[in-house]
C-alpha atoms as a PDB file:
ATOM      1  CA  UNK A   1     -23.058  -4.915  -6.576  1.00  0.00           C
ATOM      2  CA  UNK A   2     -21.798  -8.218  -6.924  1.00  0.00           C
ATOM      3  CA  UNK A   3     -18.366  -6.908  -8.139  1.00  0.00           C
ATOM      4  CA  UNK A   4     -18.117  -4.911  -5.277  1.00  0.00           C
ATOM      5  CA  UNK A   5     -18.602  -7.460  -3.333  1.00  0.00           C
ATOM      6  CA  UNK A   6     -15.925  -9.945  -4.488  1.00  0.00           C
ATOM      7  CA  UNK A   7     -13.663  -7.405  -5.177  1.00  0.00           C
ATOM      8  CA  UNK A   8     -13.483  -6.430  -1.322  1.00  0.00           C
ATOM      9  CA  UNK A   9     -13.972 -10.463  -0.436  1.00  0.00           C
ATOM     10  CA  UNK A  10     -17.226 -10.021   1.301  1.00  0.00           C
ATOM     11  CA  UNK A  11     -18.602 -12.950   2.254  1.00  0.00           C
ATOM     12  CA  UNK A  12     -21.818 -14.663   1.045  1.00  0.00           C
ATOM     13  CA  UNK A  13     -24.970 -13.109   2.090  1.00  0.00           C
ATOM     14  CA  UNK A  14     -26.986 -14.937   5.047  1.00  0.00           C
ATOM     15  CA  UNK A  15     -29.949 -13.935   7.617  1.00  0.00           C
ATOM     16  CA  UNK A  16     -28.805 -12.139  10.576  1.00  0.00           C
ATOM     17  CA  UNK A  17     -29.627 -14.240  13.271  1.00  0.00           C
ATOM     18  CA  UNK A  18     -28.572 -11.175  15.874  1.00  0.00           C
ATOM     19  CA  UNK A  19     -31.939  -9.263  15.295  1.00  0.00           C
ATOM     20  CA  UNK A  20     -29.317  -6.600  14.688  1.00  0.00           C
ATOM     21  CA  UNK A  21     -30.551  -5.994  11.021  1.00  0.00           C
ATOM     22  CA  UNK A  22     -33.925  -7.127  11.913  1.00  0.00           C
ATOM     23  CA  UNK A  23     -33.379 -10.663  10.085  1.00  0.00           C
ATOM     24  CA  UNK A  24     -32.699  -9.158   7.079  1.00  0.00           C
ATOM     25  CA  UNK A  25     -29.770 -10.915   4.988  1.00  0.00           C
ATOM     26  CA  UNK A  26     -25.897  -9.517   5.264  1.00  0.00           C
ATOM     27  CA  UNK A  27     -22.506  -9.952   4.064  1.00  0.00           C
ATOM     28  CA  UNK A  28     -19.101  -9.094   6.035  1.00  0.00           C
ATOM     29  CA  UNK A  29     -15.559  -8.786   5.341  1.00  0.00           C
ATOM     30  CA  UNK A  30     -12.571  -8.540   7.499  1.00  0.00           C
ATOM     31  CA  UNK A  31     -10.695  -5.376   8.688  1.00  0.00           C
ATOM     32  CA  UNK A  32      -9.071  -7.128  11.640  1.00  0.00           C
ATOM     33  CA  UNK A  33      -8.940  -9.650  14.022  1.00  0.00           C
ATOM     34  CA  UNK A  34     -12.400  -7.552  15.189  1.00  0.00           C
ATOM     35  CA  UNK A  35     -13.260  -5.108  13.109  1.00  0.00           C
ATOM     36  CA  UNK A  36     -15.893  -5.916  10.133  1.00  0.00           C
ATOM     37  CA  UNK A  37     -17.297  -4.223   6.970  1.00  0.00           C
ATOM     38  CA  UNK A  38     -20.777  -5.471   6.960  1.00  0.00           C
ATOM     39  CA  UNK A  39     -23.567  -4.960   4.181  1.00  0.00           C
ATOM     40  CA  UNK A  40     -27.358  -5.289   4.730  1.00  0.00           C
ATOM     41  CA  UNK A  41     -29.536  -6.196   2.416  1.00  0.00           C
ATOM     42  CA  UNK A  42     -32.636  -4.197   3.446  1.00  0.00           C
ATOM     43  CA  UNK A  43     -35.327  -4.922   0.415  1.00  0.00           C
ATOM     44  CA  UNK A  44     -33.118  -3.229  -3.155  1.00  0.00           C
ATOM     45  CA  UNK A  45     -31.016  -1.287  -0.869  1.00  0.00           C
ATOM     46  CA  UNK A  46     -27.634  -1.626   0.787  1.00  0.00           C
ATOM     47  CA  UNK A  47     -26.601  -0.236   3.758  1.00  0.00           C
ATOM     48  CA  UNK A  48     -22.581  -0.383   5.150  1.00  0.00           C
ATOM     49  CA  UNK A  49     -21.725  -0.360   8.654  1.00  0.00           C
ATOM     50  CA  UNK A  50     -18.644  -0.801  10.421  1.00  0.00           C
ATOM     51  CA  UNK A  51     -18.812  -3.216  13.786  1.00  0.00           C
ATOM     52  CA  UNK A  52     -16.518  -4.685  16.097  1.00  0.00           C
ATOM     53  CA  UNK A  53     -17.056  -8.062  17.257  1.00  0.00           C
ATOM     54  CA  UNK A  54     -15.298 -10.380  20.137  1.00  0.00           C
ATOM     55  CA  UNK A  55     -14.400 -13.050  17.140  1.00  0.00           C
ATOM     56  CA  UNK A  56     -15.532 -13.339  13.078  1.00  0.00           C
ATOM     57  CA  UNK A  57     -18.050 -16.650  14.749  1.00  0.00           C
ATOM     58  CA  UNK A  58     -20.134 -14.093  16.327  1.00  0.00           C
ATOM     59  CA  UNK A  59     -20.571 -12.034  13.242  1.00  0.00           C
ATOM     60  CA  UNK A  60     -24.566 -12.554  11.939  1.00  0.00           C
ATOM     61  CA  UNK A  61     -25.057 -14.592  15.578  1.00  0.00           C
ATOM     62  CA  UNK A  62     -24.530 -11.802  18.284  1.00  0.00           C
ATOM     63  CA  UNK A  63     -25.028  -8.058  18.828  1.00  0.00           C
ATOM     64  CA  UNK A  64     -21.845  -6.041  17.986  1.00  0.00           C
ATOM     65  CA  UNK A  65     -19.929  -4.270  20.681  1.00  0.00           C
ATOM     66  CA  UNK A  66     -20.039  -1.411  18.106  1.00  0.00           C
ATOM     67  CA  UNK A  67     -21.525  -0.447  15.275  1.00  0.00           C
ATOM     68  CA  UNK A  68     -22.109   2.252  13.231  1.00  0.00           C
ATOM     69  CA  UNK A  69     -24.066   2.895   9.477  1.00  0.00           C
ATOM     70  CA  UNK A  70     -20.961   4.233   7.008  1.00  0.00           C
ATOM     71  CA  UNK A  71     -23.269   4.488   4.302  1.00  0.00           C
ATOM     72  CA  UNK A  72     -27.308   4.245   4.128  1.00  0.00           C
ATOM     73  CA  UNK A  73     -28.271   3.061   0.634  1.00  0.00           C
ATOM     74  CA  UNK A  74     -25.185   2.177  -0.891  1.00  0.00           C
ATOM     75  CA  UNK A  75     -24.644   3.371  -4.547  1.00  0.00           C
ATOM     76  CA  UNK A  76     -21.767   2.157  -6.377  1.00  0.00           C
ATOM     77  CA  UNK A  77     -21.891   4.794  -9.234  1.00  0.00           C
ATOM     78  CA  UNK A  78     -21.447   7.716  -6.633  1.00  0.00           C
ATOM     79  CA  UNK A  79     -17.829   8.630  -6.029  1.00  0.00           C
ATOM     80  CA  UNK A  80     -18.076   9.350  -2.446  1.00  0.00           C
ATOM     81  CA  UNK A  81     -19.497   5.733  -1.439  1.00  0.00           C
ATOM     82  CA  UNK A  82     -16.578   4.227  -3.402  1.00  0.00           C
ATOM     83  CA  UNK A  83     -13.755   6.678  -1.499  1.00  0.00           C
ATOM     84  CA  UNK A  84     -15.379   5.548   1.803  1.00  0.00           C
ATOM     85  CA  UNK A  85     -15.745   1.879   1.293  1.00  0.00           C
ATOM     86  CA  UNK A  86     -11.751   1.748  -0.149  1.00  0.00           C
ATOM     87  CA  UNK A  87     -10.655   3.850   2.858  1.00  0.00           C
ATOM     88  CA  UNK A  88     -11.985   1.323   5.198  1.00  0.00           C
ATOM     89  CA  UNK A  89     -10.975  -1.771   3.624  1.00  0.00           C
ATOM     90  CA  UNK A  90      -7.194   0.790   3.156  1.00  0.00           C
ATOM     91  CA  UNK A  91      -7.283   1.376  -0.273  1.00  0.00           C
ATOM     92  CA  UNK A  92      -6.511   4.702  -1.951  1.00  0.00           C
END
């Protein structure tokens, strides 16, 4: 995972001080000016979401205006996870 993870320029993993992902640890990277890839780390799993947020500050230290789980228990060896994760980040 930790390929993945620099490859798309995801940031380093901290605890989510939102309560949003229940304190667990997560990692972000940038879409837009408000629009965020975010990874939980939830025990050996990852989980993607996609979240809009007023500014990247708030990102780990507020609730998200939006957010929504892309992929529940992330697996980098199946094809579809990859296709989704590249189409958000706009890679074909």
């Amino acid at each position: 995972m930790e390929n993945v993870f620099k490859y798309f320029e995801f940031s380093d993993f901290f605890k989510d001080e939102s309560n949003t992902f229940s304190g667990n640890e997560i990692c972000f990277t940038i879409l837009n000016e408000t629009h965020f890839l975010i990874f939980e780390k939830d025990k050996l799993k990852y989980n993607l979401f996609v979240s809009k947020f007023l500014q990247k500050q708030d990102v780990g230290f507020k609730p998200p205006e939006i957010l929504e789980l892309v992929i529940s228990d992330y697996d980098k060896s199946i094809p579809e996870h990859r296709i989704l994760l590249r189409q958000y980040v706009g890679e074909t």
